[in-house]
C-alpha atoms as a PDB file:
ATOM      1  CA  UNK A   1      10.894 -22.808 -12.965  1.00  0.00           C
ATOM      2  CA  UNK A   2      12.798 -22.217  -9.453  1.00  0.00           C
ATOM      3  CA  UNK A   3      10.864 -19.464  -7.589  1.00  0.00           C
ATOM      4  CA  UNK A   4      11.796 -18.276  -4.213  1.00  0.00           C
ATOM      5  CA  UNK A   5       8.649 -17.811  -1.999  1.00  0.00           C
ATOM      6  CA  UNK A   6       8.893 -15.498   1.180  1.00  0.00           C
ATOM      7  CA  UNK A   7       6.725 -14.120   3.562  1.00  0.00           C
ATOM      8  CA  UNK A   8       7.532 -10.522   5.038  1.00  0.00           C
ATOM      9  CA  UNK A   9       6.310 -11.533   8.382  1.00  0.00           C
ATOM     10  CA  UNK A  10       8.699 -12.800  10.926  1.00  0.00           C
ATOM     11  CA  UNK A  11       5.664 -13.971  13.009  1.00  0.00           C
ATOM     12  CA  UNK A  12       5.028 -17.522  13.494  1.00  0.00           C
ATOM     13  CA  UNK A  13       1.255 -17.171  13.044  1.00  0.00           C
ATOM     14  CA  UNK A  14       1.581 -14.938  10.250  1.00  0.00           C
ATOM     15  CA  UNK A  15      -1.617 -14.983   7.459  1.00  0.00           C
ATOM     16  CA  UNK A  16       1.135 -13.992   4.599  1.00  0.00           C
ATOM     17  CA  UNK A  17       3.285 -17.451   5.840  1.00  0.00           C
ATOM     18  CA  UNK A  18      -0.208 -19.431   5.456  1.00  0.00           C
ATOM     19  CA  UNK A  19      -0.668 -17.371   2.092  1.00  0.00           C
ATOM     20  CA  UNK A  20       3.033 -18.028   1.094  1.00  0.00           C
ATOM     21  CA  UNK A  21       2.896 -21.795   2.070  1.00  0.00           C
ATOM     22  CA  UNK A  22      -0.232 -22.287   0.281  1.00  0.00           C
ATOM     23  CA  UNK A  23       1.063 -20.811  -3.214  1.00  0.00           C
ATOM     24  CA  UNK A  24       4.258 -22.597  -2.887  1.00  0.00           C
ATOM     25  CA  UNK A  25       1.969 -25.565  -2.782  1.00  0.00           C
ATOM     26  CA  UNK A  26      -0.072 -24.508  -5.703  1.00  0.00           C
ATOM     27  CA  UNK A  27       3.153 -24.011  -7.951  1.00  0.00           C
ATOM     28  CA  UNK A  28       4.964 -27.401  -6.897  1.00  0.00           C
ATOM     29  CA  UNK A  29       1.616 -28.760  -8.147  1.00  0.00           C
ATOM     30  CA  UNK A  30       2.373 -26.791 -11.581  1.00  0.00           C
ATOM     31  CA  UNK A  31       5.119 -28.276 -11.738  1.00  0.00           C
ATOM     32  CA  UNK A  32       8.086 -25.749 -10.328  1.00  0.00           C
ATOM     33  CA  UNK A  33      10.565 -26.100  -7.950  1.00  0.00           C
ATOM     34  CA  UNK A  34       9.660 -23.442  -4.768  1.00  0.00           C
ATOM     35  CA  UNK A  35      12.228 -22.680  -2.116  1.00  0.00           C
ATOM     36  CA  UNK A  36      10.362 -21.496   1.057  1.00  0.00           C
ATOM     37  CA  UNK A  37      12.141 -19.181   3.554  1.00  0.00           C
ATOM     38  CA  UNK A  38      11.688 -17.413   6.465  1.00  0.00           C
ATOM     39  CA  UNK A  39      12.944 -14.002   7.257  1.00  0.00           C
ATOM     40  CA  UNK A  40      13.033 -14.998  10.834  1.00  0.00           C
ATOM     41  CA  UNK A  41      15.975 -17.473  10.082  1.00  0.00           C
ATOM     42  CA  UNK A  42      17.514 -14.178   7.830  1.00  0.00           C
ATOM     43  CA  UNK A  43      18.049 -12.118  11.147  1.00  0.00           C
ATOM     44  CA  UNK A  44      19.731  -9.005   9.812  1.00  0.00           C
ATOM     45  CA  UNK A  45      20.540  -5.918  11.805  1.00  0.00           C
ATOM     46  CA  UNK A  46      18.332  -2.424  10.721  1.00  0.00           C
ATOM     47  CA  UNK A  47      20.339  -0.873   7.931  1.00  0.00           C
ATOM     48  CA  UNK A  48      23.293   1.459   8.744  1.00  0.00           C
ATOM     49  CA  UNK A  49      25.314   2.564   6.220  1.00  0.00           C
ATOM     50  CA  UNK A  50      28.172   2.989   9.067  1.00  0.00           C
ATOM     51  CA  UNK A  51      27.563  -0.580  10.428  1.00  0.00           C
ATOM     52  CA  UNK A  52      28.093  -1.849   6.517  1.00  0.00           C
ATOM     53  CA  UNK A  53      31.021   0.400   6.132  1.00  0.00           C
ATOM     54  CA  UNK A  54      32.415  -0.944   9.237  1.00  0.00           C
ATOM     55  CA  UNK A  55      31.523  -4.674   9.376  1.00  0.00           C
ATOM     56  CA  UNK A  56      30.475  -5.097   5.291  1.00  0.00           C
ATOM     57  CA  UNK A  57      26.974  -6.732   4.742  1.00  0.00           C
ATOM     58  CA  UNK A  58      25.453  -8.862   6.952  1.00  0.00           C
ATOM     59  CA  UNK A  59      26.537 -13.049   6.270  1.00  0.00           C
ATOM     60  CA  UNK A  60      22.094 -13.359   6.580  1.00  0.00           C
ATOM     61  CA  UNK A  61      21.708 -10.622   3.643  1.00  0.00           C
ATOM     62  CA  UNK A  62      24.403 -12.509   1.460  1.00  0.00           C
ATOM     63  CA  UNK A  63      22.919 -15.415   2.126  1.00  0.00           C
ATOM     64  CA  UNK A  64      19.146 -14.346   0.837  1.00  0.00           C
ATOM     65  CA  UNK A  65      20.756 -12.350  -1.821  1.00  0.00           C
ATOM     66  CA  UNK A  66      22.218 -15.861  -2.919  1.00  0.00           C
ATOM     67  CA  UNK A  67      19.056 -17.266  -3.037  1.00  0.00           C
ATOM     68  CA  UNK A  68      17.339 -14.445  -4.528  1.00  0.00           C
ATOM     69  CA  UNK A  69      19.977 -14.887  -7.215  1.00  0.00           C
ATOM     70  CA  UNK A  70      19.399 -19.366  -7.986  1.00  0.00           C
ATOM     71  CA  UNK A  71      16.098 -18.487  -8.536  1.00  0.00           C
ATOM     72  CA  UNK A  72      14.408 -17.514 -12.014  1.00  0.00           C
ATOM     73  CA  UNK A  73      11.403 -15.885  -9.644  1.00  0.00           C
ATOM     74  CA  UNK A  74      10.687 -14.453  -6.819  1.00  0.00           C
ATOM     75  CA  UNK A  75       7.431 -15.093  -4.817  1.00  0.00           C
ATOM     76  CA  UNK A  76       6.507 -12.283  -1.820  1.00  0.00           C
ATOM     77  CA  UNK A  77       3.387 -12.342   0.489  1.00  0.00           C
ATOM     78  CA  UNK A  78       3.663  -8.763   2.262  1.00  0.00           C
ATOM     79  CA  UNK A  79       1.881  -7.737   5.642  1.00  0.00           C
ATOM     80  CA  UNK A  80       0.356  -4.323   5.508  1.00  0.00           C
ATOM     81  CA  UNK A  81       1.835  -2.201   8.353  1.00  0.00           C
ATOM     82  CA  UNK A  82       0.325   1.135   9.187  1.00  0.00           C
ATOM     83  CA  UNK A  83      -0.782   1.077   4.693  1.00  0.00           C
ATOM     84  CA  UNK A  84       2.522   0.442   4.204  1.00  0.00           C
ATOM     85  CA  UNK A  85       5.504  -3.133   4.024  1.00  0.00           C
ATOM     86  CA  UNK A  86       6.318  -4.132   7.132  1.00  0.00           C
ATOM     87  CA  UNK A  87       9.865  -3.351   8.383  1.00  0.00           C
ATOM     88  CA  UNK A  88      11.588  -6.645   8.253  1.00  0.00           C
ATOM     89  CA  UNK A  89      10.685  -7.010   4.704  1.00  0.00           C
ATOM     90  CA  UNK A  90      11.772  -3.121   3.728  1.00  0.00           C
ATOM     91  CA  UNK A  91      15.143  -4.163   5.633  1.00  0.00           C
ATOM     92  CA  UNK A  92      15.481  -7.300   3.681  1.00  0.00           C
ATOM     93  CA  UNK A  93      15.303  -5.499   0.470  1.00  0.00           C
ATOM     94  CA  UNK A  94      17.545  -2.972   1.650  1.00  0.00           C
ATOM     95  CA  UNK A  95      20.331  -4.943   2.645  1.00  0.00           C
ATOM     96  CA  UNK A  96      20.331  -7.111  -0.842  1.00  0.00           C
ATOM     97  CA  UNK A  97      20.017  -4.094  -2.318  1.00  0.00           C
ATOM     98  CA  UNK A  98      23.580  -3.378  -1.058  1.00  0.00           C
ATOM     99  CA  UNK A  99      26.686  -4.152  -3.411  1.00  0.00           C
ATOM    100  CA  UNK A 100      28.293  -7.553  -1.847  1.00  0.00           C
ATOM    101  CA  UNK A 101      29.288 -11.490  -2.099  1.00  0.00           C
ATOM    102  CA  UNK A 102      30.922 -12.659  -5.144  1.00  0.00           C
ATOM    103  CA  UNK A 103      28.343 -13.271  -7.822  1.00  0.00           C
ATOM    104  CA  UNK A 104      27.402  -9.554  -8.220  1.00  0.00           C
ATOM    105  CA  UNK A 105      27.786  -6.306  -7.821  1.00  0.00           C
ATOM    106  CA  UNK A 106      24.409  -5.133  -5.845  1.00  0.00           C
ATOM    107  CA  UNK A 107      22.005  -5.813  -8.647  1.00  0.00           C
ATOM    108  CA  UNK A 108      20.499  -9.033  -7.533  1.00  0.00           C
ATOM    109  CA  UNK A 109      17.074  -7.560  -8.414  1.00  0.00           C
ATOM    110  CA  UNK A 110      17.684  -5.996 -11.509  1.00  0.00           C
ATOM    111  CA  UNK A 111      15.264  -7.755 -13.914  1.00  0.00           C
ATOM    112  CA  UNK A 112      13.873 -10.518 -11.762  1.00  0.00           C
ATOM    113  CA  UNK A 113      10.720 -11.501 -12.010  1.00  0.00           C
ATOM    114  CA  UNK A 114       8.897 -10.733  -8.537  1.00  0.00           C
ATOM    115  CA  UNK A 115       4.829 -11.477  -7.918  1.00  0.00           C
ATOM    116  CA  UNK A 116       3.269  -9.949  -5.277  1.00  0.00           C
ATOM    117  CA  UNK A 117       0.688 -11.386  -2.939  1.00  0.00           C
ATOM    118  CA  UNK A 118      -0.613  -9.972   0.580  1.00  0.00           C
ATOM    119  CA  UNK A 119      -3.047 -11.151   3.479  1.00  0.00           C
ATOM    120  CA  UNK A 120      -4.807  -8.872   5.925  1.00  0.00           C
ATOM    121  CA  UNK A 121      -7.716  -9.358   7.802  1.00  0.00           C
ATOM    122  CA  UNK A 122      -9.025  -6.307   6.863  1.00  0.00           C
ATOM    123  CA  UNK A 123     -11.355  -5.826   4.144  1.00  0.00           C
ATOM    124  CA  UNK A 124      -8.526  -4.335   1.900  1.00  0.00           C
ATOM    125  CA  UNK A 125      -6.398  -7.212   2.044  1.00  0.00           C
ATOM    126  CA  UNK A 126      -3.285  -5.309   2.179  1.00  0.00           C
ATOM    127  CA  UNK A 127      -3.375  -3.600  -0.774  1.00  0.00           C
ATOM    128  CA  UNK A 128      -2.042  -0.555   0.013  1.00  0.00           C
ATOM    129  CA  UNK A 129       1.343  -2.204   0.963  1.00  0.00           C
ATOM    130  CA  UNK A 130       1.451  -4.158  -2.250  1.00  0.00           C
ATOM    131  CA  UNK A 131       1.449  -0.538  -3.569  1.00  0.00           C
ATOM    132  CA  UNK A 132       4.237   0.403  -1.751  1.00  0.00           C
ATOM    133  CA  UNK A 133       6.741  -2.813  -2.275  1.00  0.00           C
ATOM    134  CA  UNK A 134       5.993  -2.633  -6.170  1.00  0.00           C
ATOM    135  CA  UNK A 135       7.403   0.983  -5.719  1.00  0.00           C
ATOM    136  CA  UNK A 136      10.194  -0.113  -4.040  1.00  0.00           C
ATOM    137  CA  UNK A 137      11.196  -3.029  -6.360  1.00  0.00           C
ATOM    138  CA  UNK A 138      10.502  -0.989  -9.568  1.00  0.00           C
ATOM    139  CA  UNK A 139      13.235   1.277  -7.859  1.00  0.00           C
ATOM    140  CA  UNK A 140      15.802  -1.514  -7.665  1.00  0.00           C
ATOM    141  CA  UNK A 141      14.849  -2.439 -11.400  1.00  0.00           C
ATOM    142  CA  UNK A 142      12.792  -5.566 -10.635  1.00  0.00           C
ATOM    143  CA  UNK A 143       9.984  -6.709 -13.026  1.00  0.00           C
ATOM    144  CA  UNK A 144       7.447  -6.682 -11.595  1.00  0.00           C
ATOM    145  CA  UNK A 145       4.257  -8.998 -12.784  1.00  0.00           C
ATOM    146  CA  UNK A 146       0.973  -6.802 -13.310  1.00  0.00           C
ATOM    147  CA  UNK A 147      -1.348  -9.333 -11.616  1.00  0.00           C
ATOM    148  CA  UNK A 148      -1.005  -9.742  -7.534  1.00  0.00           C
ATOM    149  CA  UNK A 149      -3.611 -11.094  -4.872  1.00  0.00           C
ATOM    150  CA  UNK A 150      -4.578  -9.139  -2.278  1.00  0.00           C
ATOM    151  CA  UNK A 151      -6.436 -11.673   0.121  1.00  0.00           C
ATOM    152  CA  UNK A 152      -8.807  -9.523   2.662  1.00  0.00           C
ATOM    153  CA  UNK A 153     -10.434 -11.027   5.874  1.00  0.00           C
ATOM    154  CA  UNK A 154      -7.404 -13.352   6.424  1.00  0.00           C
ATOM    155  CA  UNK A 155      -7.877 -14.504   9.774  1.00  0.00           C
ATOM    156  CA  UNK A 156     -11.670 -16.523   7.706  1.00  0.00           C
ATOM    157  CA  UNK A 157      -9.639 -17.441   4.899  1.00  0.00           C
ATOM    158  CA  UNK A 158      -7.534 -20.279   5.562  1.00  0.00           C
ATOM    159  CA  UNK A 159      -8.895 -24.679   6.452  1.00  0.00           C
ATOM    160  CA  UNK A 160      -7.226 -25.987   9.373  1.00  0.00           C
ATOM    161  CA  UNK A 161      -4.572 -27.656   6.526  1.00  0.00           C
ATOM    162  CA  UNK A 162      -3.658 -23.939   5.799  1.00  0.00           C
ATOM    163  CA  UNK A 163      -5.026 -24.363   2.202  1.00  0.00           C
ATOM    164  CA  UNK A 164      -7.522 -21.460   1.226  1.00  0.00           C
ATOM    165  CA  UNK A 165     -10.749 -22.141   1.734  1.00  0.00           C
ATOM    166  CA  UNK A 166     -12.243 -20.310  -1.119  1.00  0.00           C
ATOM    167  CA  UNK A 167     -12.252 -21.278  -4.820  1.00  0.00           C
ATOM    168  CA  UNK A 168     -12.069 -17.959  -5.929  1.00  0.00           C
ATOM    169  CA  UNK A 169      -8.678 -17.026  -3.678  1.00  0.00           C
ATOM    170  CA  UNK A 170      -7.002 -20.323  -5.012  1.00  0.00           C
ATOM    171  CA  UNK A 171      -7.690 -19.057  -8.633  1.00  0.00           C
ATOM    172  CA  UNK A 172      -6.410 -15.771  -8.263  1.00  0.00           C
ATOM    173  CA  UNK A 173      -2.970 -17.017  -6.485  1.00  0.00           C
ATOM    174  CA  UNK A 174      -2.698 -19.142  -9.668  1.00  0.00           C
ATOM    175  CA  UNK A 175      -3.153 -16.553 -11.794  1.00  0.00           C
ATOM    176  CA  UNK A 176      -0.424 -14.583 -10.004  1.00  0.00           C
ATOM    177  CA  UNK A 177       1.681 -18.039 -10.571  1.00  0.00           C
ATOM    178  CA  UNK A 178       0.882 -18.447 -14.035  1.00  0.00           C
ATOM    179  CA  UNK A 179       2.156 -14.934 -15.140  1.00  0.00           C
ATOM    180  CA  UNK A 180       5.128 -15.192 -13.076  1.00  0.00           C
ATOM    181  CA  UNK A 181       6.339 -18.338 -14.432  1.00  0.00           C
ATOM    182  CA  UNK A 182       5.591 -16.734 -17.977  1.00  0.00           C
ATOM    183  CA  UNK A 183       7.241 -13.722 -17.109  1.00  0.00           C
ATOM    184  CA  UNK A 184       9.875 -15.345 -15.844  1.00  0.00           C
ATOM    185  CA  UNK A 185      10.361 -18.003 -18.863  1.00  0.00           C
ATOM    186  CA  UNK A 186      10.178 -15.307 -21.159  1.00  0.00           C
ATOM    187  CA  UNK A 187      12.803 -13.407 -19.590  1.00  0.00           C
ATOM    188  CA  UNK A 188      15.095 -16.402 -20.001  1.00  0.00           C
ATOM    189  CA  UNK A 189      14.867 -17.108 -23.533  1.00  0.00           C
END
């Protein structure tokens, strides 16, 4: 399986990179092929529906939404800002949300196979936002595993290799894993 593995942290110290990193680790060790990006290399302008009518979608939003669309999964480590996504990652989504590029017609997340994973250093874990992006993506017709990590006290969690320190953690990321990749192999066939 090809999953696509972001972060929705622009940050370069960001816990939901480490988280992100380490679970693209864990599935390349399953087995699957994980494309890593960073939003920060994805610079898109805030949404406008007057800058898009003017200028079309951004080259960076075509680009992700390209990506988004080679991949059988998609892999997303949220930061929880103010209980909600952060505002890079809700500007991601909307911008590939927007019809565009030559493969499709705006429906690059209809039916793909998205698990969810957040880090916080806060007892919650980032929960609360994890509540909010399944929202979003259930909007846009995603499919949306039922299983998702929410990894609290972040900033204790992680060895100085960036692998997760605790058993427990490690097992619940591959659980995430292992129901995306049969999520997304039963979607295929």
């Amino acid at each position: 399986m090809r999953i696509l593995a972001f972060a929705g942290s622009t940050r370069e110290g960001s816990f939901n990179k480490k988280l992100i990193r380490g679970a693209a680790q864990l599935a390349e060790e399953s087995g699957h092929t994980v494309t890593v990006a960073d939003l920060r290399d994805y610079a898109l302008p805030l949404y406008d529906g007057d800058l898009e009518e003017m200028e079309g979608v951004p080259a960076n939003a075509l680009k992700i939404k390209q990506l988004i669309h080679e991949h059988d999964a998609v892999l997303i480590s949220s930061p929880e800002y103010n209980a909600s996504v952060s505002g890079v990652l809700k500007n991601t989504i909307d911008w590939t949300s927007r019809p565009g590029g030559d493969d499709d017609p705006g429906k690059v997340w209809f039916e793909k196979p998205v698990g969810l994973l957040s880090a916080s250093p806060g007892g919650l874990g980032g929960i609360r936002a994890l509540n909010h992006l399944r929202a979003i993506l259930q909007n846009l017709t995603a499919f949306i595993i039922p299983s998702q990590f929410a990894l609290a006290k972040a900033h204790e969690a992680f060895a100085d290799d960036g692998t997760l320190k605790d058993d427990a953690a490690r097992k619940a990321v591959e659980g995430v894993l292992n129901q995306l990749a049969r999520t997304a192999h039963g979607l295929r066939n």
